[in-house]
C-alpha atoms as a PDB file:
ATOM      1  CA  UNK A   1       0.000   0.000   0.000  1.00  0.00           C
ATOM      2  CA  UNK A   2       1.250   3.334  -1.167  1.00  0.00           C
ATOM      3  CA  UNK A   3       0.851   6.110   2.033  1.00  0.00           C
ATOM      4  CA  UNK A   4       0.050   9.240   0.404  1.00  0.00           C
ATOM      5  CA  UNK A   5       1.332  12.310   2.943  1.00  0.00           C
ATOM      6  CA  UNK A   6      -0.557  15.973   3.109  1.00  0.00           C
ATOM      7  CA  UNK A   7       1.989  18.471   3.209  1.00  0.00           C
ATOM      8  CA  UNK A   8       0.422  20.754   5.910  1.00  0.00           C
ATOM      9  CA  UNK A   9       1.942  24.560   6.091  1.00  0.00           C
ATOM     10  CA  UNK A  10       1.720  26.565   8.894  1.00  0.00           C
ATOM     11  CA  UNK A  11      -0.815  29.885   8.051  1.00  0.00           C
ATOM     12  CA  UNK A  12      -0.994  32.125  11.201  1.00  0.00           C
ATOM     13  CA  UNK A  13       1.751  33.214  14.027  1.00  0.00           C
ATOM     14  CA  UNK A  14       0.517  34.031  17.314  1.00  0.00           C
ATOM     15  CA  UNK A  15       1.945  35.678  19.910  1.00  0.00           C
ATOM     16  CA  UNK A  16       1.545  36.043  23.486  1.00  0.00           C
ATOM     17  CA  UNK A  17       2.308  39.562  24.168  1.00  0.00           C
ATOM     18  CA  UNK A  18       1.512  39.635  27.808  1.00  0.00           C
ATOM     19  CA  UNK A  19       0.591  38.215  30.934  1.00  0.00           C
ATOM     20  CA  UNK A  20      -1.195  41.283  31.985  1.00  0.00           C
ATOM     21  CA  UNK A  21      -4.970  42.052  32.061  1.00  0.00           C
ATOM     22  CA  UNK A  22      -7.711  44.373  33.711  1.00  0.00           C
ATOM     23  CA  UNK A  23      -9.375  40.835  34.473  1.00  0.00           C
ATOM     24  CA  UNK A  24      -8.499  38.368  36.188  1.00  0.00           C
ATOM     25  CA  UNK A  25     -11.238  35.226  34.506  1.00  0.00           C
ATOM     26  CA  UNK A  26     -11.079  31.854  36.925  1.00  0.00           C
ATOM     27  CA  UNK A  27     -11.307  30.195  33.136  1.00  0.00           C
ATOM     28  CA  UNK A  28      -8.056  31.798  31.915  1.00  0.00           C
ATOM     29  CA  UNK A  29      -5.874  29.724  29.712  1.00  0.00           C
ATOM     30  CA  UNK A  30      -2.997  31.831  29.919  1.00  0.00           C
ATOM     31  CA  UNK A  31      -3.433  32.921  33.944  1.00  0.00           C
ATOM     32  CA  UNK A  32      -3.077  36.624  33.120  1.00  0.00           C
ATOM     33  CA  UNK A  33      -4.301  39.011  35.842  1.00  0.00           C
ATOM     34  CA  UNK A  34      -3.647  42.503  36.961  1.00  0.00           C
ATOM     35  CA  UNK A  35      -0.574  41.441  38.961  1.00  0.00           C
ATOM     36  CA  UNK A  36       1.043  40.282  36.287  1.00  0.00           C
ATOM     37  CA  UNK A  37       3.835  42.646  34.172  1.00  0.00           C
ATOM     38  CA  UNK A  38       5.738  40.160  31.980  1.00  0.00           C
ATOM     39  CA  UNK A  39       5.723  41.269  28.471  1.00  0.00           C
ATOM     40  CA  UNK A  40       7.530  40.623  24.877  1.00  0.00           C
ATOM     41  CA  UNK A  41       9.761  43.507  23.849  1.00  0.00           C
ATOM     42  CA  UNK A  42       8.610  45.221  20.328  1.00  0.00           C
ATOM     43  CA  UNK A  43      12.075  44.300  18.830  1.00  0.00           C
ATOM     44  CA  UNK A  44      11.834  41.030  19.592  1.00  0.00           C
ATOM     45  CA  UNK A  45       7.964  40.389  18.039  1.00  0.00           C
ATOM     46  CA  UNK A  46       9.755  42.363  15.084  1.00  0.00           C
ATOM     47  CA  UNK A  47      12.305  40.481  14.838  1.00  0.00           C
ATOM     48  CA  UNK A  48      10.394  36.721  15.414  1.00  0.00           C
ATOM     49  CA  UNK A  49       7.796  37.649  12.559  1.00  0.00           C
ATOM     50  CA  UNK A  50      10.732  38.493  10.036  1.00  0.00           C
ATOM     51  CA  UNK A  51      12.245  35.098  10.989  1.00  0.00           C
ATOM     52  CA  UNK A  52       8.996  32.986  10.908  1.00  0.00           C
ATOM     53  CA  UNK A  53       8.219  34.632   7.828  1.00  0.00           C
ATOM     54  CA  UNK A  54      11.198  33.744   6.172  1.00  0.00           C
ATOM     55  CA  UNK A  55      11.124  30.470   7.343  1.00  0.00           C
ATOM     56  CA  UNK A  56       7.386  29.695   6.617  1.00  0.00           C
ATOM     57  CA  UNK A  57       6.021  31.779   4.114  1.00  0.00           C
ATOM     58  CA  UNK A  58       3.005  30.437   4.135  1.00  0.00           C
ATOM     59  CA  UNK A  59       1.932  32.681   7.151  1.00  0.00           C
ATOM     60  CA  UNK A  60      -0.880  34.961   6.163  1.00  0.00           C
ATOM     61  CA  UNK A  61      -2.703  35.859   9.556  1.00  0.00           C
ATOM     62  CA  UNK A  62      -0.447  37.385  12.670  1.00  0.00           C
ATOM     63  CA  UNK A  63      -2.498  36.955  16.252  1.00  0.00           C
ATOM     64  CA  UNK A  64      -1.475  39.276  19.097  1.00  0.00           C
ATOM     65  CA  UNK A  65      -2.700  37.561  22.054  1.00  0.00           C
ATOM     66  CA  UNK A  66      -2.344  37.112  25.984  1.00  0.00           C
ATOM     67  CA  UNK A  67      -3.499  39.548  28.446  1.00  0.00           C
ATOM     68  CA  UNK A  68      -4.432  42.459  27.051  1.00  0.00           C
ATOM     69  CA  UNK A  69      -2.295  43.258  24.685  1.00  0.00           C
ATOM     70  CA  UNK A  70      -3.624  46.903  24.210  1.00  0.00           C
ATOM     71  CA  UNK A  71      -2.100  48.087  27.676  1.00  0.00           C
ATOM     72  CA  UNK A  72       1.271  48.072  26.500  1.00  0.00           C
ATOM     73  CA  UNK A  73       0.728  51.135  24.556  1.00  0.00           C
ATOM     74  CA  UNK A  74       4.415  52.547  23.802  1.00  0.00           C
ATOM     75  CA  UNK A  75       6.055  50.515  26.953  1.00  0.00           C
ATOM     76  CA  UNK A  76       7.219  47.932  24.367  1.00  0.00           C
ATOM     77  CA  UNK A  77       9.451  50.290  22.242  1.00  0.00           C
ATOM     78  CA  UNK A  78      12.600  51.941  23.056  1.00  0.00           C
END
């Protein structure tokens, strides 16, 4: 018997930009809260999505994800 394989390409990159949140959900996956302040630096998602996207360029769909990502405002960049 001949196994045929399905060449399977990755499409979207998520990241998980923080731990920190306004909320603090029982049901969290990711156990961000208030009291959390861990973070991934703006250079570093930069330089991650050039690398990934050489790598696999497949990707089409970037997810920023975690805590809530919008309180970082500018605290990410130098």
């Amino acid at each position: 018997m001949i196994k045929k394989y399905l060449n399977l390409f990755p499409t979207i990159l998520t990241f998980i930009v923080t731990d920190k949140c306004t909320a603090a959900c029982t049901n969290c996956c990711y156990g961000c809260n208030p009291s959390r302040n861990q973070f991934i630096s703006y250079e570093n998602i930069i330089k991650y999505i050039d690398e990934v996207i050489f790598n696999y360029p497949s990707i089409s769909l970037i997810v920023l994800t975690g805590g809530e990502c919008f309180l970082l405002g500018e605290k990410t960049r130098k």
